[in-house]
C-alpha atoms as a PDB file:
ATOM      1  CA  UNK A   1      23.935  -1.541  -2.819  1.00  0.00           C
ATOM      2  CA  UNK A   2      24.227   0.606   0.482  1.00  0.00           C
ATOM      3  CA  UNK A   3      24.490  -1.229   3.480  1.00  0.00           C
ATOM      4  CA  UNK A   4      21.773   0.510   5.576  1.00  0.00           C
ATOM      5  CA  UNK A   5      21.612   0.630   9.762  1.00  0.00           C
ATOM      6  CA  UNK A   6      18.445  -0.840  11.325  1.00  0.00           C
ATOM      7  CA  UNK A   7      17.526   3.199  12.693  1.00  0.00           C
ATOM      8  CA  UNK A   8      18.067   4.306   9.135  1.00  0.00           C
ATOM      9  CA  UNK A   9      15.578   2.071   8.094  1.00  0.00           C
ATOM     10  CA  UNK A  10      12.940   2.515  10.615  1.00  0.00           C
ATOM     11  CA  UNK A  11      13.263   6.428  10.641  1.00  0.00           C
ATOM     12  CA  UNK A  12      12.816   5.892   6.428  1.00  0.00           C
ATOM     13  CA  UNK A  13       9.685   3.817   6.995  1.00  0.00           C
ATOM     14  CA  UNK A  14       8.510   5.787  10.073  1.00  0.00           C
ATOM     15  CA  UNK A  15       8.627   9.017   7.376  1.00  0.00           C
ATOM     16  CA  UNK A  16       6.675   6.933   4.822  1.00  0.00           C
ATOM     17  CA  UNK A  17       3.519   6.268   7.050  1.00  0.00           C
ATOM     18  CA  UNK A  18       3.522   9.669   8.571  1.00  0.00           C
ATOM     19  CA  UNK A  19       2.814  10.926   4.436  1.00  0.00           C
ATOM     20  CA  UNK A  20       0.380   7.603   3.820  1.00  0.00           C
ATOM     21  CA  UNK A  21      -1.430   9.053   6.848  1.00  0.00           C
ATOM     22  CA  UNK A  22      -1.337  12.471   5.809  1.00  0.00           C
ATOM     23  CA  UNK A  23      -2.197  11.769   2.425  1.00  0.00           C
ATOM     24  CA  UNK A  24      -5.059   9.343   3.367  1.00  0.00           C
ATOM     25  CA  UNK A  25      -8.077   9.203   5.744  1.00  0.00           C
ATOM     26  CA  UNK A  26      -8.100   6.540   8.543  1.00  0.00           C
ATOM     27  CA  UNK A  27     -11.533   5.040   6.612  1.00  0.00           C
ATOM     28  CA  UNK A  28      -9.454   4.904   3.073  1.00  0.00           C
ATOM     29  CA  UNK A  29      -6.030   2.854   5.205  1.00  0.00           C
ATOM     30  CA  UNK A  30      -9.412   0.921   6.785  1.00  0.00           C
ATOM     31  CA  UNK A  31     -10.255  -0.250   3.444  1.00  0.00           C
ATOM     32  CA  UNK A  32      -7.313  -1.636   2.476  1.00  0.00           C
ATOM     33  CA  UNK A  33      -7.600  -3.874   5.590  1.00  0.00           C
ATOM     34  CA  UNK A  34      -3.595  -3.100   5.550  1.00  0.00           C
ATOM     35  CA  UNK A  35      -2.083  -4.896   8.925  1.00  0.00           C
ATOM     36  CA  UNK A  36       1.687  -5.792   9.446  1.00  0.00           C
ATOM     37  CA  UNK A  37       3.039  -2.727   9.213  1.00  0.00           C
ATOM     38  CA  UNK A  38       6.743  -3.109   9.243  1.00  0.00           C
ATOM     39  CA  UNK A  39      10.204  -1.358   8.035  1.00  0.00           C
ATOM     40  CA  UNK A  40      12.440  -3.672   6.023  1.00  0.00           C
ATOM     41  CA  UNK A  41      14.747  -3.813   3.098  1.00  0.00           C
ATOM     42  CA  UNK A  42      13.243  -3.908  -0.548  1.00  0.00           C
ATOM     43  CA  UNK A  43      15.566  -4.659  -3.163  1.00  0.00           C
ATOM     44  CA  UNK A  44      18.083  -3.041  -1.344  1.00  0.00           C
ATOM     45  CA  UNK A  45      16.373   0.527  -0.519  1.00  0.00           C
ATOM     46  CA  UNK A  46      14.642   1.154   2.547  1.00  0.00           C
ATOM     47  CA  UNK A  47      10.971   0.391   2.415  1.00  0.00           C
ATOM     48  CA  UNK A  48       7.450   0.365   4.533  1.00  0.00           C
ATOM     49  CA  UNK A  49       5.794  -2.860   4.206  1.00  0.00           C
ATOM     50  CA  UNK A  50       2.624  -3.936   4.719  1.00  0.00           C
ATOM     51  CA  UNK A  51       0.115  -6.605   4.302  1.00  0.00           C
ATOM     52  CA  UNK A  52      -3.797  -5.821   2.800  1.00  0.00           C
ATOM     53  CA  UNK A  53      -6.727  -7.303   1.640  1.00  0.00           C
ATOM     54  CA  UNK A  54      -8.511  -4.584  -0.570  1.00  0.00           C
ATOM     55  CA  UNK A  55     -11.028  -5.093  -3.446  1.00  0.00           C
ATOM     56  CA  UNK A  56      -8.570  -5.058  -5.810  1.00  0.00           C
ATOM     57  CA  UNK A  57      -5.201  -5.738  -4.554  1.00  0.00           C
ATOM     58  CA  UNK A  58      -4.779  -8.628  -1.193  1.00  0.00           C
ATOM     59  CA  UNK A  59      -1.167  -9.589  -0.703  1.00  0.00           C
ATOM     60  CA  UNK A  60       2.139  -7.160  -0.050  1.00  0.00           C
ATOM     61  CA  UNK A  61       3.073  -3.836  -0.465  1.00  0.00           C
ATOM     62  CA  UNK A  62       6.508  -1.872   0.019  1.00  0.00           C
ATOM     63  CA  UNK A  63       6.745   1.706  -0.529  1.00  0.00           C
ATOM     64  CA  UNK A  64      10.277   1.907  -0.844  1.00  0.00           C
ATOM     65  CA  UNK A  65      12.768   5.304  -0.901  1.00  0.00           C
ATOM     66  CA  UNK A  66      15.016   5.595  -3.746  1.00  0.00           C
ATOM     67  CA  UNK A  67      17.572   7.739  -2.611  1.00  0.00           C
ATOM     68  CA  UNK A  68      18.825   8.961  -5.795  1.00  0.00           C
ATOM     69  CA  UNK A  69      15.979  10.763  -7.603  1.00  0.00           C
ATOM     70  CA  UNK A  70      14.413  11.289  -3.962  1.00  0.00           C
ATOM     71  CA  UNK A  71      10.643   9.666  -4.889  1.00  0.00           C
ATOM     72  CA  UNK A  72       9.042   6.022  -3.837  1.00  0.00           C
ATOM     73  CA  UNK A  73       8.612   3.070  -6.049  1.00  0.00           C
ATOM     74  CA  UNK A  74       5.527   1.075  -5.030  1.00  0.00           C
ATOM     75  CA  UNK A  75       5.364  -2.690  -4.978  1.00  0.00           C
ATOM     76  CA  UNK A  76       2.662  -5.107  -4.865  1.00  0.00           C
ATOM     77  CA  UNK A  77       3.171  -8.348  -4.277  1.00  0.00           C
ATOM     78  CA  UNK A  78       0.495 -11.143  -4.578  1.00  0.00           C
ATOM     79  CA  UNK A  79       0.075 -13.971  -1.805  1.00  0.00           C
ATOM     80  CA  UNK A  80       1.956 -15.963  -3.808  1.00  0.00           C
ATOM     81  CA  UNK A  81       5.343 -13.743  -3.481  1.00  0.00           C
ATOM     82  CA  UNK A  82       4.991 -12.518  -6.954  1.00  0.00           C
ATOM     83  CA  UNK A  83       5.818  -9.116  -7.671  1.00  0.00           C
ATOM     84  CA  UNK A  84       2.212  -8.014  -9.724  1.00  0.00           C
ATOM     85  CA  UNK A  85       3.352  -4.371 -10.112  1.00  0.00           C
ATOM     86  CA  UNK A  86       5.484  -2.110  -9.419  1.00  0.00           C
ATOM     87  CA  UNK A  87       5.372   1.995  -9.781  1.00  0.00           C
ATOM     88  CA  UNK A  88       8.335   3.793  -9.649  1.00  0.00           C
ATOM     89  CA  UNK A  89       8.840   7.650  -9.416  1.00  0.00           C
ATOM     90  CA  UNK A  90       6.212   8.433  -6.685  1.00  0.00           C
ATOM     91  CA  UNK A  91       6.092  11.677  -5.123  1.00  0.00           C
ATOM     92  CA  UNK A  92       5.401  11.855  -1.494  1.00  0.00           C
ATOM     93  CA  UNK A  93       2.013  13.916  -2.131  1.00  0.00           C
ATOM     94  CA  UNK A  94       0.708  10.882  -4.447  1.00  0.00           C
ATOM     95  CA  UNK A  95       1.178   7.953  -2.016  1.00  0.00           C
ATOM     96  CA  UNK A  96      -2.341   7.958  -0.757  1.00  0.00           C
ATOM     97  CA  UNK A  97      -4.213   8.422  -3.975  1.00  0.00           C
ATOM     98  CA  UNK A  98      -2.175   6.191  -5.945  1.00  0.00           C
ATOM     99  CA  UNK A  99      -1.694   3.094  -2.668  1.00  0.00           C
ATOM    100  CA  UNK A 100      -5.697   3.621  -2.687  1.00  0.00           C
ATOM    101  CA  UNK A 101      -6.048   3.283  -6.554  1.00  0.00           C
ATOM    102  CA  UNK A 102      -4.410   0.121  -6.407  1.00  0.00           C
ATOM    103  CA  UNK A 103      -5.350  -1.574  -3.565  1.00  0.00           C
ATOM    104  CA  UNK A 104      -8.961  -0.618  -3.482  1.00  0.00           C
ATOM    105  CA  UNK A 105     -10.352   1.338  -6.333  1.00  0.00           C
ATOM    106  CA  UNK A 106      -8.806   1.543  -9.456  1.00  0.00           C
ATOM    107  CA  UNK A 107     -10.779   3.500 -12.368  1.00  0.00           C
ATOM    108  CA  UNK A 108     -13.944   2.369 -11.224  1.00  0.00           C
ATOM    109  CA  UNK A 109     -17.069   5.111 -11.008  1.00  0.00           C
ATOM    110  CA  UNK A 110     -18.179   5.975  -7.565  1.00  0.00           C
ATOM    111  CA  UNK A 111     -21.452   3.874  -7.414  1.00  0.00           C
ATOM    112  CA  UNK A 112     -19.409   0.889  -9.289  1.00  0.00           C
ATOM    113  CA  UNK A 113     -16.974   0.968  -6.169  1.00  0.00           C
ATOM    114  CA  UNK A 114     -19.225   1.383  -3.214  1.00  0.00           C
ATOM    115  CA  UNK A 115     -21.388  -1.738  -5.003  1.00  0.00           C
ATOM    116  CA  UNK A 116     -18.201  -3.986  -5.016  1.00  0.00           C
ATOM    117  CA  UNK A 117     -16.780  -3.073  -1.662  1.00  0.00           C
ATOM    118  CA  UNK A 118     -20.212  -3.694  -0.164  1.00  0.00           C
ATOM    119  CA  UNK A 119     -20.325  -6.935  -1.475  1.00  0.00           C
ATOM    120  CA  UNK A 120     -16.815  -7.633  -1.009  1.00  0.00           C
ATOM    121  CA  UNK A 121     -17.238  -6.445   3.068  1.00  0.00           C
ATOM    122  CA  UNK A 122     -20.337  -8.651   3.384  1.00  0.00           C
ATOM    123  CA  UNK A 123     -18.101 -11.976   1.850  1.00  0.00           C
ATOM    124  CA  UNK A 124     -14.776 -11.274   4.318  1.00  0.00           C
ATOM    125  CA  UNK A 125     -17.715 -10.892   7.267  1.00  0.00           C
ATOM    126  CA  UNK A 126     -19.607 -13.781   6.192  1.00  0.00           C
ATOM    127  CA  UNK A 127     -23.022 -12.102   5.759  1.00  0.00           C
ATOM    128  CA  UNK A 128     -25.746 -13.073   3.143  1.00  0.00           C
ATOM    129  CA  UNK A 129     -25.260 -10.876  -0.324  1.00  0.00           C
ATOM    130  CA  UNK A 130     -28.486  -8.658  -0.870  1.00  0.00           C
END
């Protein structure tokens, strides 16, 4: 394990939003309701962290840099503290598709999706279903 300096790790997870954002629109990172964005230590690599409550994912994830290949793994984490996933060998280019795909939409058909996330919107607001 490499003992990493708190401006390594920030510059690392600074680096990692800058491609979530560029790989993502601000109404996709919206959806996730992701808050507590931080940069931390994941199983020893450098990560981003952040906390969401999306249709299909609420809890943790870390988008950590593996150093040696040069790509991402991607962790979700329940509420719990459970690790429920993890994807390893992410390419910079496919961190906003894939965080989306797992966090919000998975394989679901448009008009499938926009039916659950308007339901799922009116329950975290506390509005009457239709």
């Amino acid at each position: 394990m490499t003992d990493y300096n708190p401006a390594y790790i920030t510059e690392v997870a600074s680096t990692i939003f800058d491609q979530i954002k560029a790989t993502t629109t601000w109404s996709e990172r919206g959806s996730w309701g992701a808050h507590s964005w931080q940069a931390t230590l994941y199983k020893g690599m450098p990560a981003l962290a952040f906390r969401c409550s999306g249709l299909l994912h609420k809890g943790w994830v870390y988008v950590a840099y593996n150093e040696g290949p040069d790509v991402y793994e991607v962790i979700l984490v329940n509420t719990r503290g459970r690790e429920k996933k993890r994807i390893e060998e992410v390419y910079c280019d496919e961190l906003g598709w894939l965080l989306d795909k797992e966090i919000e939409r998975g394989e679901m058909p448009e008009e499938v999706y926009f039916r659950k996330a308007m339901a799922d919107s009116r329950r975290k607001m506390g509005t009457p279903q239709e």
